[in-house]
N, C-alpha and C. Protein backbone atom coordinates (compact mmCIF):
# COMPACT_ATOMS: atom_id res chain seq x y z
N UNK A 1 47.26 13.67 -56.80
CA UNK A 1 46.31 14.25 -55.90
C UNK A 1 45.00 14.52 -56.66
N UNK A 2 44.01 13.91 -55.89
CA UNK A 2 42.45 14.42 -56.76
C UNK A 2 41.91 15.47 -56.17
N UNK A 3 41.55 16.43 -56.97
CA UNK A 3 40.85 17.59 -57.09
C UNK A 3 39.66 17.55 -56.58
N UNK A 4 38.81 17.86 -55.47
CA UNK A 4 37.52 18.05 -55.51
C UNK A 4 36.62 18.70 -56.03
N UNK A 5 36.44 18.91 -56.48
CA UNK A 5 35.63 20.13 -57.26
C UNK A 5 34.33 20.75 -56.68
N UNK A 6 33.49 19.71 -56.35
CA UNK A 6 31.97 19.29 -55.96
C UNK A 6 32.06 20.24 -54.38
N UNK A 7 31.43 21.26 -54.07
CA UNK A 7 31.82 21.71 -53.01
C UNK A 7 30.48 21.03 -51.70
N UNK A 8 30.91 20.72 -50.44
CA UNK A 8 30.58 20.27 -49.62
C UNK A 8 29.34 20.41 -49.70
N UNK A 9 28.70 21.64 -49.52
CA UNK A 9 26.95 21.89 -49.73
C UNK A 9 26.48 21.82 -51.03
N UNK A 10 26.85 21.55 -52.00
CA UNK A 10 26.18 20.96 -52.94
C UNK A 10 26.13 19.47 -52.36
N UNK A 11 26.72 19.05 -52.21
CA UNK A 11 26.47 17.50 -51.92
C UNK A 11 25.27 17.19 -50.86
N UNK A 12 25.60 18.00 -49.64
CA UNK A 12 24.64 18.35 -49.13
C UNK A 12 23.22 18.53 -49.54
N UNK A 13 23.10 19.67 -50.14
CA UNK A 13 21.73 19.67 -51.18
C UNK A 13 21.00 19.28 -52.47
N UNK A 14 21.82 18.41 -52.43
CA UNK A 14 21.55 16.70 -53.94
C UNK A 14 21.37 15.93 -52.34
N UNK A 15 21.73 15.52 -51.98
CA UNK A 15 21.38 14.63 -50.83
C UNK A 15 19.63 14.78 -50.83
N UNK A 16 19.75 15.84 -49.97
CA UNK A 16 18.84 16.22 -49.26
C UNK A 16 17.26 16.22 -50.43
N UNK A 17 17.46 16.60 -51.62
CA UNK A 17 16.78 16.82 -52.65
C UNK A 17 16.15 15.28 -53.38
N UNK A 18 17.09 14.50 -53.36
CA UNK A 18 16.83 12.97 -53.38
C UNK A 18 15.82 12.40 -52.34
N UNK A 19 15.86 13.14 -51.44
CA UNK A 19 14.88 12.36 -50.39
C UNK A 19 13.56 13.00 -50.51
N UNK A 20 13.49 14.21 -50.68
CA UNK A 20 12.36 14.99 -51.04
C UNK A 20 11.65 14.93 -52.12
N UNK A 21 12.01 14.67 -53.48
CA UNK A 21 11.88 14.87 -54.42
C UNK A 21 10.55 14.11 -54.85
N UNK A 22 10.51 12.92 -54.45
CA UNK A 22 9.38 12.22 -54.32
C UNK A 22 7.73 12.78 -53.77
N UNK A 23 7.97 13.97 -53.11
CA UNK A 23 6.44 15.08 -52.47
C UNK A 23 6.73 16.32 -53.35
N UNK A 24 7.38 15.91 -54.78
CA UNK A 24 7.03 17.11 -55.56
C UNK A 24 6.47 16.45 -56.88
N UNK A 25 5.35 17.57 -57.58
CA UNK A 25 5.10 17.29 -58.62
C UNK A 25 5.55 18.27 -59.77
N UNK A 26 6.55 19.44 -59.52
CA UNK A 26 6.80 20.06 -60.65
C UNK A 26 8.23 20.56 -60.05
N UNK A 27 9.14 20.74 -61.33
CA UNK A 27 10.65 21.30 -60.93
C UNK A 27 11.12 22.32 -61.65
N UNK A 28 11.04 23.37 -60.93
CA UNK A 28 11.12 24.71 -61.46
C UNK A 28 12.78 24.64 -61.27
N UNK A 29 13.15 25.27 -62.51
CA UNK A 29 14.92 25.85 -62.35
C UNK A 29 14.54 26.97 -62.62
N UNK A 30 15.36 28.18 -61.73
CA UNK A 30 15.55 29.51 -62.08
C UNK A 30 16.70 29.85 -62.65
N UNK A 31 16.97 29.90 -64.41
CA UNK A 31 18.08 30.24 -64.70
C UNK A 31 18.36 31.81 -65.53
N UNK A 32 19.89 32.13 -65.25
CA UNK A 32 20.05 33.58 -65.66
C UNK A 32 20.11 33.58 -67.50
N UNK A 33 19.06 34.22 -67.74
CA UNK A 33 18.52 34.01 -69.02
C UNK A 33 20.11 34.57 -70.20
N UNK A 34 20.65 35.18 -69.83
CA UNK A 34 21.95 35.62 -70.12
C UNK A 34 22.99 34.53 -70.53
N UNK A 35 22.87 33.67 -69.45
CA UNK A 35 23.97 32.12 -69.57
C UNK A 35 23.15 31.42 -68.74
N UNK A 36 22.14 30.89 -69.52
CA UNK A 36 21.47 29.90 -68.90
C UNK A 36 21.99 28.11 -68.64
N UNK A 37 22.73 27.58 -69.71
CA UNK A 37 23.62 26.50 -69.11
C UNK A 37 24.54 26.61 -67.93
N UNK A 38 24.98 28.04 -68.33
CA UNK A 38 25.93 28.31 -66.96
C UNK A 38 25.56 28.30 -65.58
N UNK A 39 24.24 28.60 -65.52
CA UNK A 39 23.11 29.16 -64.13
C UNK A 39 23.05 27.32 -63.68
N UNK A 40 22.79 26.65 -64.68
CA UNK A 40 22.33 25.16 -64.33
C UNK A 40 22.90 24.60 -63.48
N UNK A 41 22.61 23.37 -62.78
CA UNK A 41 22.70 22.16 -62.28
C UNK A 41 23.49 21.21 -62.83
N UNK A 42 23.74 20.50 -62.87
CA UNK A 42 23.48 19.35 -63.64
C UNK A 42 22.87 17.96 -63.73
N UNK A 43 22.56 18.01 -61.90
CA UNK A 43 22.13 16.81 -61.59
C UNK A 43 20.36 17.21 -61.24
N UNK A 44 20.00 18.02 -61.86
CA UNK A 44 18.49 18.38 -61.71
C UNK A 44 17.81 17.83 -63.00
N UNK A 45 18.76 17.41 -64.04
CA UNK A 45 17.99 16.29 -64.85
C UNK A 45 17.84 15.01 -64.59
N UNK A 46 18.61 14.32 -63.57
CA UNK A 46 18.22 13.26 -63.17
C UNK A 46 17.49 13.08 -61.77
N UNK A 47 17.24 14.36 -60.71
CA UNK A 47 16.86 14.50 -59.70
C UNK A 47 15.27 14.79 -60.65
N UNK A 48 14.94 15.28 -61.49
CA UNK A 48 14.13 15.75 -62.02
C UNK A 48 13.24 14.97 -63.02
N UNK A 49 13.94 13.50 -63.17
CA UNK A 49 13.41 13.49 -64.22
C UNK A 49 12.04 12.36 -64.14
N UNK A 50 11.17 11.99 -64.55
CA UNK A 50 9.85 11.90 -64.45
C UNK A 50 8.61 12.63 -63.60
N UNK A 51 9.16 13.98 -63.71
CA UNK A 51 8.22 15.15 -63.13
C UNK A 51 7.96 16.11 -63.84
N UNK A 52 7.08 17.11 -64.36
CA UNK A 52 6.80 17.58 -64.37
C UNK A 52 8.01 19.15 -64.23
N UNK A 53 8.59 19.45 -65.62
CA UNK A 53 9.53 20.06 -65.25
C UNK A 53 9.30 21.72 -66.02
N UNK A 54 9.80 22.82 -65.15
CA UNK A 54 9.87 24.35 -65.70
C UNK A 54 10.92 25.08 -65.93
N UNK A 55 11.24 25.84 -66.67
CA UNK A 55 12.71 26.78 -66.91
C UNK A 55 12.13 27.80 -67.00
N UNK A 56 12.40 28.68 -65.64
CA UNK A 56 12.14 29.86 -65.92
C UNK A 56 13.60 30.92 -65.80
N UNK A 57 13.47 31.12 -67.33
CA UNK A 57 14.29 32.59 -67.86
C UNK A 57 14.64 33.78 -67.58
N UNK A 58 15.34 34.43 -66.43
CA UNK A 58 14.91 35.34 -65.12
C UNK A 58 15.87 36.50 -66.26
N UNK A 59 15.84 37.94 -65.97
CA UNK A 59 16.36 38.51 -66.80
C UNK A 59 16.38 38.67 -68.07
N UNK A 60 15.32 38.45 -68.84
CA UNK A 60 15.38 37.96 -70.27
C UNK A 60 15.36 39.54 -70.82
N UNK A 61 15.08 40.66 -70.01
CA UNK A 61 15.22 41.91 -70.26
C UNK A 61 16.68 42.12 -70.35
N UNK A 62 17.82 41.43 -70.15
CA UNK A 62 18.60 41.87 -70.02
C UNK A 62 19.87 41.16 -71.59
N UNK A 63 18.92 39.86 -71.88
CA UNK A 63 19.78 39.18 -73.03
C UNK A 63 18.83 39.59 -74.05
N UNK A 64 19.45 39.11 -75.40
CA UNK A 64 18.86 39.00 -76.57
C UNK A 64 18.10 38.70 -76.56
N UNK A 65 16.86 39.22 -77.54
CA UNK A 65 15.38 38.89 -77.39
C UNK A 65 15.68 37.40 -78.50
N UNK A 66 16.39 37.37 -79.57
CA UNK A 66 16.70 36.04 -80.26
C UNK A 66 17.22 35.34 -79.42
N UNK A 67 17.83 34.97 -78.75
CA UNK A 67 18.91 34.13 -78.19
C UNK A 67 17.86 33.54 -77.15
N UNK A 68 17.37 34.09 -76.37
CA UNK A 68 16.21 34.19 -75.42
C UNK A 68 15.14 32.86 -76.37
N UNK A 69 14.83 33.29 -77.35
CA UNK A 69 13.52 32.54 -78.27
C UNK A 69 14.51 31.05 -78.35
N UNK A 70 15.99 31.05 -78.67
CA UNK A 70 16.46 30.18 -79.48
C UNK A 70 16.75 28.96 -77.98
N UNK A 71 16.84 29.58 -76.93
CA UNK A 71 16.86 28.85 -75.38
C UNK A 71 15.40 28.43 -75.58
N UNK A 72 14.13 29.00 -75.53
CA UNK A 72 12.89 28.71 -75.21
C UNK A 72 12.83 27.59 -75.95
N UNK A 73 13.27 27.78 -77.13
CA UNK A 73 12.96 26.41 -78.31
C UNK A 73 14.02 24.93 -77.87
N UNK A 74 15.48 25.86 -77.35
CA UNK A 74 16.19 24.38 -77.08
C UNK A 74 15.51 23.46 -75.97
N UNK A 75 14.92 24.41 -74.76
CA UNK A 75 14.52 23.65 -73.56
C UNK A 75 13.09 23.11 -73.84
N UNK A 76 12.22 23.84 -74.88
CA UNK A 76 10.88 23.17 -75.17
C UNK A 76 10.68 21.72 -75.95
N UNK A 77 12.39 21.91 -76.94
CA UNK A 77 12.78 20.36 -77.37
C UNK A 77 13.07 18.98 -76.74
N UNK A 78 12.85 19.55 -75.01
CA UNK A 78 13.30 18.30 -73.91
C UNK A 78 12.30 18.40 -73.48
N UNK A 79 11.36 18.70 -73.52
CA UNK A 79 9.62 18.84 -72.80
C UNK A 79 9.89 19.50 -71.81
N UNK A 80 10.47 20.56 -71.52
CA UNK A 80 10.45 21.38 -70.52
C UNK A 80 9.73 22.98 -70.69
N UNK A 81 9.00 23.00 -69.70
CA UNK A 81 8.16 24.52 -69.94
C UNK A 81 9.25 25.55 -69.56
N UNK A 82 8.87 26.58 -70.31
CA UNK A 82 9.36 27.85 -70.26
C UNK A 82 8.81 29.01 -70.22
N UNK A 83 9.50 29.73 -69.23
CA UNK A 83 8.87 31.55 -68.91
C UNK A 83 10.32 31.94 -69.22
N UNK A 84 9.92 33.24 -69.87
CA UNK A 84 10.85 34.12 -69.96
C UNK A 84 9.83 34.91 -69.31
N UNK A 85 11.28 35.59 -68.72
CA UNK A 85 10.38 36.28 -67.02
C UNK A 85 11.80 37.39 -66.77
N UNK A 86 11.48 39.23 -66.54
CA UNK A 86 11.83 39.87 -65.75
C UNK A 86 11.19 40.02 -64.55
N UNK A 87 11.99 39.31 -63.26
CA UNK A 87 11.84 39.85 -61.82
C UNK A 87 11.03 40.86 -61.14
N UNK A 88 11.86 42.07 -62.13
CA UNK A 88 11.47 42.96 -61.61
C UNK A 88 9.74 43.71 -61.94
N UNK A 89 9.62 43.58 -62.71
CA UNK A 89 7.96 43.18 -63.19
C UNK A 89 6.83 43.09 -62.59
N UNK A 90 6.23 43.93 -61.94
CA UNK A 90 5.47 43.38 -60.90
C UNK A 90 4.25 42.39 -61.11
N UNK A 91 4.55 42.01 -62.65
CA UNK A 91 2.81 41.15 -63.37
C UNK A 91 3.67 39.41 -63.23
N UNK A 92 5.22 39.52 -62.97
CA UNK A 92 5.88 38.45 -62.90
C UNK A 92 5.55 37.41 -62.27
N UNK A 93 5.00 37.31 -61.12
CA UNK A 93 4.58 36.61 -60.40
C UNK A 93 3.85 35.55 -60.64
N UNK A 94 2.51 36.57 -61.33
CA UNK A 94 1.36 35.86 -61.84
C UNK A 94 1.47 34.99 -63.10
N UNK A 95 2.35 35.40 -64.07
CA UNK A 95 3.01 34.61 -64.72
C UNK A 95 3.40 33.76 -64.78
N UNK A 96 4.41 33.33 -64.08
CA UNK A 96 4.76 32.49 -63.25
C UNK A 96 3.70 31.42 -62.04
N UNK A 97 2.58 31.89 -62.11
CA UNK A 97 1.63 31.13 -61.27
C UNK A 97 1.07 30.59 -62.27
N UNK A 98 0.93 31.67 -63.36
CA UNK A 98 -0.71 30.95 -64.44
C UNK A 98 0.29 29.73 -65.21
N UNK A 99 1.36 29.67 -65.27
CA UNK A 99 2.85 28.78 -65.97
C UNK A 99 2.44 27.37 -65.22
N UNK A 100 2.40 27.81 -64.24
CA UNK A 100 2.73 26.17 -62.90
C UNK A 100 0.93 25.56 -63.40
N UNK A 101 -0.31 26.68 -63.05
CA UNK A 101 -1.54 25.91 -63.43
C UNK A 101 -1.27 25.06 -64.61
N UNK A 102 -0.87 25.55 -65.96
CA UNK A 102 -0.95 25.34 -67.23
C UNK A 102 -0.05 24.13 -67.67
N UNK A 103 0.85 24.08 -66.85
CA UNK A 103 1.70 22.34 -66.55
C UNK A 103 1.37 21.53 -65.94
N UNK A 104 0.74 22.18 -64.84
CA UNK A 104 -0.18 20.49 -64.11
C UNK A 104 -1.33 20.79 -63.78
N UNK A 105 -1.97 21.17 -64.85
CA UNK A 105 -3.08 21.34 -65.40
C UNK A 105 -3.76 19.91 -65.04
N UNK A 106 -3.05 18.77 -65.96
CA UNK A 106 -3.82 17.12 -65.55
C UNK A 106 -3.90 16.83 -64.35
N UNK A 107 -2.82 17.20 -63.38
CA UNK A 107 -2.63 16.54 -62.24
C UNK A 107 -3.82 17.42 -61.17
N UNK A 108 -3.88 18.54 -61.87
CA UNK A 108 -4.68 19.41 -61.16
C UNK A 108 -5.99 19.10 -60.86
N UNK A 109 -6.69 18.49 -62.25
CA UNK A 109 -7.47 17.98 -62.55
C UNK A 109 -7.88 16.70 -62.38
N UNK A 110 -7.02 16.11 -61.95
CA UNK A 110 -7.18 14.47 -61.19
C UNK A 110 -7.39 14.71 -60.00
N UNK A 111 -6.57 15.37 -59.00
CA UNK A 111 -6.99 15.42 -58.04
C UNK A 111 -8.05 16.37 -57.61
């Protein structure tokens, strides 16, 4: 007997994300800065990949301020931008906005 694992709405929303993906120019993941592989995807590196991509670090108030740096450096080693970002923060936002200018910055600038 085979196991499914893959639950119905994920499939659903890889579907759906494949068709879209093409009217985006940047791919933000929100992961729990705590267990950030764990928070992941897995198919958002290949749904993702020749775009313009972000990792933002949600909770980073809540993990190691090292461990936190040593994620920023693993995901900055795949060309992926990074925020380490508490939520609750009310300057978070903007952070997170001036992040998205500062990555498609070129594209910004072309068009």
């Amino acid at each position: 007997m085979k196991i499914q694992w893959y639950p119905g709405h994920m499939t659903k929303a890889v579907r759906m994300m494949k068709e879209e993906i093409q009217l985006v120019d940047l791919v933000i993941e929100l992961l729990d800065a705590r267990a950030p592989l764990s928070s992941r995807n897995p198919d958002i590196d290949e749904l993702g990949k020749n775009k313009f991509r972000m990792v933002i670090l949600n909770k980073c108030d809540l993990s190691d301020k090292r461990a936190n740096e040593l994620w920023k450096t693993y995901f900055e080693d795949k060309g992926i931008a990074v925020i380490l970002l508490d939520a609750r923060n009310r300057g978070a936002v903007k952070k997170v906005e001036n992040a998205v200018r500062e990555v498609c910055k070129e594209k910004i600038e072309r068009d």
